[in-house]
C-alpha atoms as a PDB file:
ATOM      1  CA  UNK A   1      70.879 119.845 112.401  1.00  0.00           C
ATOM      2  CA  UNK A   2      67.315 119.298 113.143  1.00  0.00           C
ATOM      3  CA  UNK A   3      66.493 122.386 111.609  1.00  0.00           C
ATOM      4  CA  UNK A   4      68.253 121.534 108.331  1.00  0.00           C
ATOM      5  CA  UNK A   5      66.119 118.584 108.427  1.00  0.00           C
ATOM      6  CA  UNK A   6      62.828 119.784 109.161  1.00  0.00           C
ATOM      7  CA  UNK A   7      63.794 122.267 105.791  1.00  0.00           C
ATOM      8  CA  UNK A   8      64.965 119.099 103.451  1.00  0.00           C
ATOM      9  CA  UNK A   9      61.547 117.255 104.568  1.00  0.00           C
ATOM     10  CA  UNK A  10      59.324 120.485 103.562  1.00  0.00           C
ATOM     11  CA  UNK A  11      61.243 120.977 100.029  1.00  0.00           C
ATOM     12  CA  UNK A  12      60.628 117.356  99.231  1.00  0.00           C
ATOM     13  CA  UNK A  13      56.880 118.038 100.453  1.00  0.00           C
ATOM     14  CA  UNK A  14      56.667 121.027  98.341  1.00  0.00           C
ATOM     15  CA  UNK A  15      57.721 119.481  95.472  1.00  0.00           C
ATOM     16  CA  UNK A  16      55.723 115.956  95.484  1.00  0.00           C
ATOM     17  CA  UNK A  17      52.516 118.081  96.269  1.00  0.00           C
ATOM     18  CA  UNK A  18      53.710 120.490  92.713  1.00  0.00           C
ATOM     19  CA  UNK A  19      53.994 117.224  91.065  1.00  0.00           C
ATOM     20  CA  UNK A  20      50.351 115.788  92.114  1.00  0.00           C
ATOM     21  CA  UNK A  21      48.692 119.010  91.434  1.00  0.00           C
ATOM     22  CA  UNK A  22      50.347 118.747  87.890  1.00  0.00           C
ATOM     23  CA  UNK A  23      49.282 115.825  87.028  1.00  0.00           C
ATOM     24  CA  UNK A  24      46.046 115.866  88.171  1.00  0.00           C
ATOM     25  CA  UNK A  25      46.243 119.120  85.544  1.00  0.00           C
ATOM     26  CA  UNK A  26      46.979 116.893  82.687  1.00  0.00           C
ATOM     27  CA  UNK A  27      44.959 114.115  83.401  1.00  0.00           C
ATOM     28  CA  UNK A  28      42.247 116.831  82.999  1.00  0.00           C
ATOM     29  CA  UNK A  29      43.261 117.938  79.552  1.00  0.00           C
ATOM     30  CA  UNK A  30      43.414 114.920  78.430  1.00  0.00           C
ATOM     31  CA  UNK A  31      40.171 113.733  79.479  1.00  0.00           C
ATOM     32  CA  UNK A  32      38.294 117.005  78.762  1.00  0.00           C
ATOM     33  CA  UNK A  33      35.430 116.191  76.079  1.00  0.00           C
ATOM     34  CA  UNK A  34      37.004 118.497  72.721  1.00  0.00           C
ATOM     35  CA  UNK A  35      33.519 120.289  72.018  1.00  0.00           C
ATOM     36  CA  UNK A  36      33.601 121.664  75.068  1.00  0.00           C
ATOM     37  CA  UNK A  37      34.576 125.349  75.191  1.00  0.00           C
ATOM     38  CA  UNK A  38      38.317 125.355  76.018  1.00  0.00           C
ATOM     39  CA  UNK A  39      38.554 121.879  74.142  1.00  0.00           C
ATOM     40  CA  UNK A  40      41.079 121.346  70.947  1.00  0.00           C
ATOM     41  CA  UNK A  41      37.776 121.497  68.785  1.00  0.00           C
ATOM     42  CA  UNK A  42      36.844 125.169  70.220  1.00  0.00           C
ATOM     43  CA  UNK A  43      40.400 126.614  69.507  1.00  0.00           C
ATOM     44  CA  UNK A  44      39.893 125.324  65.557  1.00  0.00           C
ATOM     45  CA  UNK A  45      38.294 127.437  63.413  1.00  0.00           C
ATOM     46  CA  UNK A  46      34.716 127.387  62.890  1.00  0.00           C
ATOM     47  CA  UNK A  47      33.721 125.550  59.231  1.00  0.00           C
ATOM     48  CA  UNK A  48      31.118 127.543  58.249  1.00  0.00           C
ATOM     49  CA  UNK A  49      29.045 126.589  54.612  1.00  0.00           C
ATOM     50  CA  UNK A  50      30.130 130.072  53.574  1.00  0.00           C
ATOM     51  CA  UNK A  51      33.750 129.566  53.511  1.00  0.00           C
ATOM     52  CA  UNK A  52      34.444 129.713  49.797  1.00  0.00           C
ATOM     53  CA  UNK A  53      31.402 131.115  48.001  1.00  0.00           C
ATOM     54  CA  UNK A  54      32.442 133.807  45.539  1.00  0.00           C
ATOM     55  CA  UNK A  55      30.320 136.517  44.310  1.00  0.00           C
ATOM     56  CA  UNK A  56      30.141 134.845  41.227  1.00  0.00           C
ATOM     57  CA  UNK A  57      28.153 131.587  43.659  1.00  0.00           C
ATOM     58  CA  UNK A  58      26.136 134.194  45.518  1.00  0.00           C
ATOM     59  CA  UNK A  59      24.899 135.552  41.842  1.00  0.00           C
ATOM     60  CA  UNK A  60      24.292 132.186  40.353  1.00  0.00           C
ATOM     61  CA  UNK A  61      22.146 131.372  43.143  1.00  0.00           C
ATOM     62  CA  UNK A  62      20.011 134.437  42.837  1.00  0.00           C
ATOM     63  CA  UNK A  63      19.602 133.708  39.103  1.00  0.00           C
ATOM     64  CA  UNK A  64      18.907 130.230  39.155  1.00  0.00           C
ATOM     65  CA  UNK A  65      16.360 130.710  42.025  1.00  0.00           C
ATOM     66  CA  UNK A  66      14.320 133.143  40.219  1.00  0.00           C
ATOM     67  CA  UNK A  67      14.670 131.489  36.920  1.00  0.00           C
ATOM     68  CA  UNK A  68      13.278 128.232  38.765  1.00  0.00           C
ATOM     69  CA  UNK A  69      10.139 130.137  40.012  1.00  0.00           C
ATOM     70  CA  UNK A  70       9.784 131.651  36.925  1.00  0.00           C
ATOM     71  CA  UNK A  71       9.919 128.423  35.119  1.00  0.00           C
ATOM     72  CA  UNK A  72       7.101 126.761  36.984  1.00  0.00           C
ATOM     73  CA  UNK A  73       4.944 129.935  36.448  1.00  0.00           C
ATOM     74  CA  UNK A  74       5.874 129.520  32.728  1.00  0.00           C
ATOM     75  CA  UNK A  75       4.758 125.767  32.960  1.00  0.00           C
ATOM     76  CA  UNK A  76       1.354 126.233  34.980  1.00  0.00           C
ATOM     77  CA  UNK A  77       0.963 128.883  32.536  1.00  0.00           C
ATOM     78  CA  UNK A  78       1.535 126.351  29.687  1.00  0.00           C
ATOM     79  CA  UNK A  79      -0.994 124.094  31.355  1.00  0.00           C
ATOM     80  CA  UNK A  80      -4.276 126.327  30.982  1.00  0.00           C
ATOM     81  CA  UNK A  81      -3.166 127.937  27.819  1.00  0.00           C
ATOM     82  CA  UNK A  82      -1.709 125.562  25.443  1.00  0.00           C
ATOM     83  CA  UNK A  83      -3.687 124.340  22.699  1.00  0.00           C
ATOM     84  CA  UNK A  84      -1.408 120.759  21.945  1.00  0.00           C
ATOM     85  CA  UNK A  85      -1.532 117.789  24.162  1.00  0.00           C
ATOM     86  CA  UNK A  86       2.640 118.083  23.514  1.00  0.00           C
ATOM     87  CA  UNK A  87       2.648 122.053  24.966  1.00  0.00           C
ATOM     88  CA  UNK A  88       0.500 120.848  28.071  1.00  0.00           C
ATOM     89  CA  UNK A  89       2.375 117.876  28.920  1.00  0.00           C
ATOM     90  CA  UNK A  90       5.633 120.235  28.686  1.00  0.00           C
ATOM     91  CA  UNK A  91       4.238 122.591  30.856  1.00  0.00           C
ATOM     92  CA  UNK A  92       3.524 119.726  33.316  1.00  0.00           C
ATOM     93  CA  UNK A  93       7.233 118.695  33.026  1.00  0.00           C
ATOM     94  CA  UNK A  94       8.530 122.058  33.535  1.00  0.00           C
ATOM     95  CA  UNK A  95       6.173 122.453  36.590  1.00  0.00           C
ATOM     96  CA  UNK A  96       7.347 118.858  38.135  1.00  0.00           C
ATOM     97  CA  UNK A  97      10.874 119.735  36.977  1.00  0.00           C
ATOM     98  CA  UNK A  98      11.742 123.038  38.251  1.00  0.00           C
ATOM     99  CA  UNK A  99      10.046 122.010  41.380  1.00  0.00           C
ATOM    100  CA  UNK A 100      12.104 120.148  42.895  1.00  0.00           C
ATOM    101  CA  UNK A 101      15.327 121.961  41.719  1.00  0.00           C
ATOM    102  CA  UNK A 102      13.888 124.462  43.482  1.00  0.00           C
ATOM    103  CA  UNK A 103      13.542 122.438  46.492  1.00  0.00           C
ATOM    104  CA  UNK A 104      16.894 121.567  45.676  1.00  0.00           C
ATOM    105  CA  UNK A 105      18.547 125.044  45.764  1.00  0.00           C
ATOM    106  CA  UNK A 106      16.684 126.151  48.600  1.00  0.00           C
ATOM    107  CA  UNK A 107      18.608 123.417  50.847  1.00  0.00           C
ATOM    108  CA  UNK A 108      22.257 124.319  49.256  1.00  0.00           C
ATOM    109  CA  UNK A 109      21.500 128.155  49.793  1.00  0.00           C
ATOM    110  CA  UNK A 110      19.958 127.572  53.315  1.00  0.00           C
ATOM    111  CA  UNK A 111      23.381 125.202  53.713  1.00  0.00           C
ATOM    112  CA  UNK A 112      25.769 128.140  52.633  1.00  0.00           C
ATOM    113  CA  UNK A 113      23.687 131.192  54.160  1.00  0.00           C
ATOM    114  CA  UNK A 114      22.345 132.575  51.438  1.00  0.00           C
ATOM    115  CA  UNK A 115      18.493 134.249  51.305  1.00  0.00           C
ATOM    116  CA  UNK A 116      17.394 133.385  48.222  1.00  0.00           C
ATOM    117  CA  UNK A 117      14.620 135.730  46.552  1.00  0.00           C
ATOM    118  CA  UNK A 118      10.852 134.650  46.616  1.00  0.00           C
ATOM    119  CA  UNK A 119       9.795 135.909  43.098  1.00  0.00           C
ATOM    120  CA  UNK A 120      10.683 135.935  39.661  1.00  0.00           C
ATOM    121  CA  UNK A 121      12.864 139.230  38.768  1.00  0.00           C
ATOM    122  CA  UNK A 122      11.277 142.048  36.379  1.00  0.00           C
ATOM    123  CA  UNK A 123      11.958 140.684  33.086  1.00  0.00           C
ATOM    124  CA  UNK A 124      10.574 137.400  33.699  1.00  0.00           C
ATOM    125  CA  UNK A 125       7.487 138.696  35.368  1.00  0.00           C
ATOM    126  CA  UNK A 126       7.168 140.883  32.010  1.00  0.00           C
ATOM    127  CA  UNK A 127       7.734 138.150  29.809  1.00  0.00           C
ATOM    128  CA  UNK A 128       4.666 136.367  31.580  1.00  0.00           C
ATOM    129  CA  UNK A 129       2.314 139.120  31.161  1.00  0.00           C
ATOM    130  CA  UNK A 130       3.178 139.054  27.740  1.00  0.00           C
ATOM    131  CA  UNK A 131       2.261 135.215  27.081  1.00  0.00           C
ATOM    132  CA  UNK A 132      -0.406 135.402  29.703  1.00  0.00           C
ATOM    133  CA  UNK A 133      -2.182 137.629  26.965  1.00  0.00           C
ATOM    134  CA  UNK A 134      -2.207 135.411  24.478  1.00  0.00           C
ATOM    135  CA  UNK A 135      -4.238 132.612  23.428  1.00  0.00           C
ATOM    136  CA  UNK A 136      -3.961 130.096  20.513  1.00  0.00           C
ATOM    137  CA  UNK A 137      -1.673 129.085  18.583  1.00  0.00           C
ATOM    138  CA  UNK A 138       0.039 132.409  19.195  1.00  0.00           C
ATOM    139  CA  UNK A 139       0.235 131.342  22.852  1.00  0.00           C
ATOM    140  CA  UNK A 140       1.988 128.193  21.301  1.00  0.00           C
ATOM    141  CA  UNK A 141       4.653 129.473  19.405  1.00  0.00           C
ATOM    142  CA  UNK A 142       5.343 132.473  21.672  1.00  0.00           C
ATOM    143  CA  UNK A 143       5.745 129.959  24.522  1.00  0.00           C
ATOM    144  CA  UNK A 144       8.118 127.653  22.784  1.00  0.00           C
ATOM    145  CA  UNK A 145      10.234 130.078  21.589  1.00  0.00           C
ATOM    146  CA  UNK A 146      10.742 131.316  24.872  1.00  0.00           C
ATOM    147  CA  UNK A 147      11.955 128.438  26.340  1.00  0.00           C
ATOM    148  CA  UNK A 148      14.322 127.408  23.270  1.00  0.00           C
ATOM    149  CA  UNK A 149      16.180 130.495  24.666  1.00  0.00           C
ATOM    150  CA  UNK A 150      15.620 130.747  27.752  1.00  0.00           C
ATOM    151  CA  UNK A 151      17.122 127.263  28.433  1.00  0.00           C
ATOM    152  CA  UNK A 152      20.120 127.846  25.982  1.00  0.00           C
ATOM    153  CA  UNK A 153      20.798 130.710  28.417  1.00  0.00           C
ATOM    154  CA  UNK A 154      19.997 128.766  31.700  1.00  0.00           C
ATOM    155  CA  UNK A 155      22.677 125.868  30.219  1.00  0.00           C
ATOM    156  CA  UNK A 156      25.311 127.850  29.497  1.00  0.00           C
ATOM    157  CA  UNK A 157      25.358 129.434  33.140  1.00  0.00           C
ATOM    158  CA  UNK A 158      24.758 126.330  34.540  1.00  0.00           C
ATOM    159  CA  UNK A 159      27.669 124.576  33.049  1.00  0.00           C
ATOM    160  CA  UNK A 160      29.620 127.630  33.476  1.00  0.00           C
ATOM    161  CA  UNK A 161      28.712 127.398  37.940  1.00  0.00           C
ATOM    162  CA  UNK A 162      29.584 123.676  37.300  1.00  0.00           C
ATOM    163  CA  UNK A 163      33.046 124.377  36.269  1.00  0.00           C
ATOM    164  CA  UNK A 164      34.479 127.085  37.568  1.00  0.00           C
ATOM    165  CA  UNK A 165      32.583 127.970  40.918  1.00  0.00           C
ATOM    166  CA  UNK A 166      34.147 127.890  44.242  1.00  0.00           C
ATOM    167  CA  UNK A 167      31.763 126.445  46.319  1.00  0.00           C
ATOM    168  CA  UNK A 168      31.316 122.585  46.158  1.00  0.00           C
ATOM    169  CA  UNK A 169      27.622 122.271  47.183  1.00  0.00           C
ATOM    170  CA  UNK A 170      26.739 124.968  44.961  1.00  0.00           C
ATOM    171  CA  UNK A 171      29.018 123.705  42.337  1.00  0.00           C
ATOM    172  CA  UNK A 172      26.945 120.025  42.245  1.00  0.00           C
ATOM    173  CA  UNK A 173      23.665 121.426  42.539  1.00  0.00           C
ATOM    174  CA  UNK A 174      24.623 123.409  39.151  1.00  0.00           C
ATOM    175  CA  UNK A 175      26.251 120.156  37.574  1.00  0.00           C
ATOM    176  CA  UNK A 176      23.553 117.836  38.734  1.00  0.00           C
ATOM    177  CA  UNK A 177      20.610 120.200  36.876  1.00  0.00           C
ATOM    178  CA  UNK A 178      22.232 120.293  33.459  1.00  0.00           C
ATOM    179  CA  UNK A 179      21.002 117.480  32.243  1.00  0.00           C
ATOM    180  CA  UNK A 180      16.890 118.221  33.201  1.00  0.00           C
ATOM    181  CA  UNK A 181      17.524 122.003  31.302  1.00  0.00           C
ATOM    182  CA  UNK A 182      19.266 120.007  28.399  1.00  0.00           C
ATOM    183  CA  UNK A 183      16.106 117.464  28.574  1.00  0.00           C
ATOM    184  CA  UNK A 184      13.577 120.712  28.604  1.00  0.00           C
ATOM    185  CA  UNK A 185      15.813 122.034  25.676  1.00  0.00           C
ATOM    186  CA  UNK A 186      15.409 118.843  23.405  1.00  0.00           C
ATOM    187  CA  UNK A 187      11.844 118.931  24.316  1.00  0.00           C
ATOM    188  CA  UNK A 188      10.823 122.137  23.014  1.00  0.00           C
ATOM    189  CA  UNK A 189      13.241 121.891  19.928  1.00  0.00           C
ATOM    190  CA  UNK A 190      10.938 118.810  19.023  1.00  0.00           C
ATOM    191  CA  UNK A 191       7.751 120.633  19.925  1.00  0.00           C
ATOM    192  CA  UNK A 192       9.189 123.535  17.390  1.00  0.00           C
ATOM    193  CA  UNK A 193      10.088 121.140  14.912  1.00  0.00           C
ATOM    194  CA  UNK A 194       6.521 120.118  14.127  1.00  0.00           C
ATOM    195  CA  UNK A 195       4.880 116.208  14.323  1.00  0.00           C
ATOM    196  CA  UNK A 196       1.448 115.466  15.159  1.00  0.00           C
ATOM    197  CA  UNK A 197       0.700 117.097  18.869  1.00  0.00           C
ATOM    198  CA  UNK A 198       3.025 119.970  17.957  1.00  0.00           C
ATOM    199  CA  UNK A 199       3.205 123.526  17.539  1.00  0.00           C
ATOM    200  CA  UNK A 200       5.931 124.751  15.101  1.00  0.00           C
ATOM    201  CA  UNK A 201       6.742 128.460  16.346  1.00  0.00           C
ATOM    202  CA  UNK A 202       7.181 131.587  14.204  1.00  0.00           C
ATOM    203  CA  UNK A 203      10.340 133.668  14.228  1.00  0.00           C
END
């Protein structure tokens, strides 16, 4: 009889010291700070600024990043070589401008992982040689033709990022920018269009 007892009393002991130990277990999970490794926050999936950007982001970054360095180059360019108060002062706004959509981009590609490129591509870099060469009024009209189509171009991808990329930083950086290209657009439409200041260019 004492036997049975002594096995009763150890069962019950068994069991309240299962209990303690358990609680004490989720009393621990509860309180355990989620960034910690092993926390709720480590077992979700990492949000990374990459999740989302399509080929079609990664290629519109590329583009507009070189087309912004090429743009201030055009601009500084514009600067020394224009011959019209009105070509100068565009260059200046193109330089200002571009500037800090560059800065801009920079910060949404560095928030997404994305290198962007350092220099202008080929064409552009040729297309600069070619104006660099030339003085004038042929320096004038060269350079405003340019950037009637260059920006046309420049818009329409733009708009086109703006509406049907993936990625919502990149998406907004696109959107926000329009309207500076549409302003450099009406600019040098004026500029071709003649007035005092003005270079009309040649076809």
């Amino acid at each position: 009889m004492r036997n049975t007892r002594s096995r009763i009393t150890s069962i019950f002991a068994g069991a309240a010291l299962a209990i303690t130990f358990l609680s004490a277990g989720i009393a621990l999970a509860q309180n355990e700070p989620a960034g910690k490794p092993g926390g709720s926050a480590a077992r979700s999936p990492a949000s990374t600024g990459s999740k989302n950007l399509s080929p079609a982001d990664r290629k519109f970054l590329t583009s507009a990043a070189e087309g912004g360095l090429a743009e201030v180059q055009m601009g500084q360019l514009a600067q020394q070589k224009g011959t019209t108060p009105a070509i100068k002062n565009f260059g200046q706004e193109l330089v200002t401008d571009h500037s800090k959509a560059n800065s801009e981009l920079q910060q949404v590609a560095s928030s997404v992982g994305v290198t962007l490129p350092t220099q202008p591509n080929a064409q552009q870099k040729a297309q600069y040689d070619k104006l660099s060469k030339m003085s004038g009024a042929q320096f004038d009209h060269a350079f405003v033709n340019y950037q009637i189509k260059d920006h046309e171009k420049d818009i329409a991808e733009f708009q086109r990022e703006a509406k049907t990329g993936s990625n919502p930083a990149v998406k907004n950086f696109a959107a926000q920018t329009v309207p500076a290209l549409q302003k450099h657009l009406q600019t040098a439409r004026q500029i071709a269009a003649g007035g005092p200041g003005t270079a009309t260019p040649t076809e």
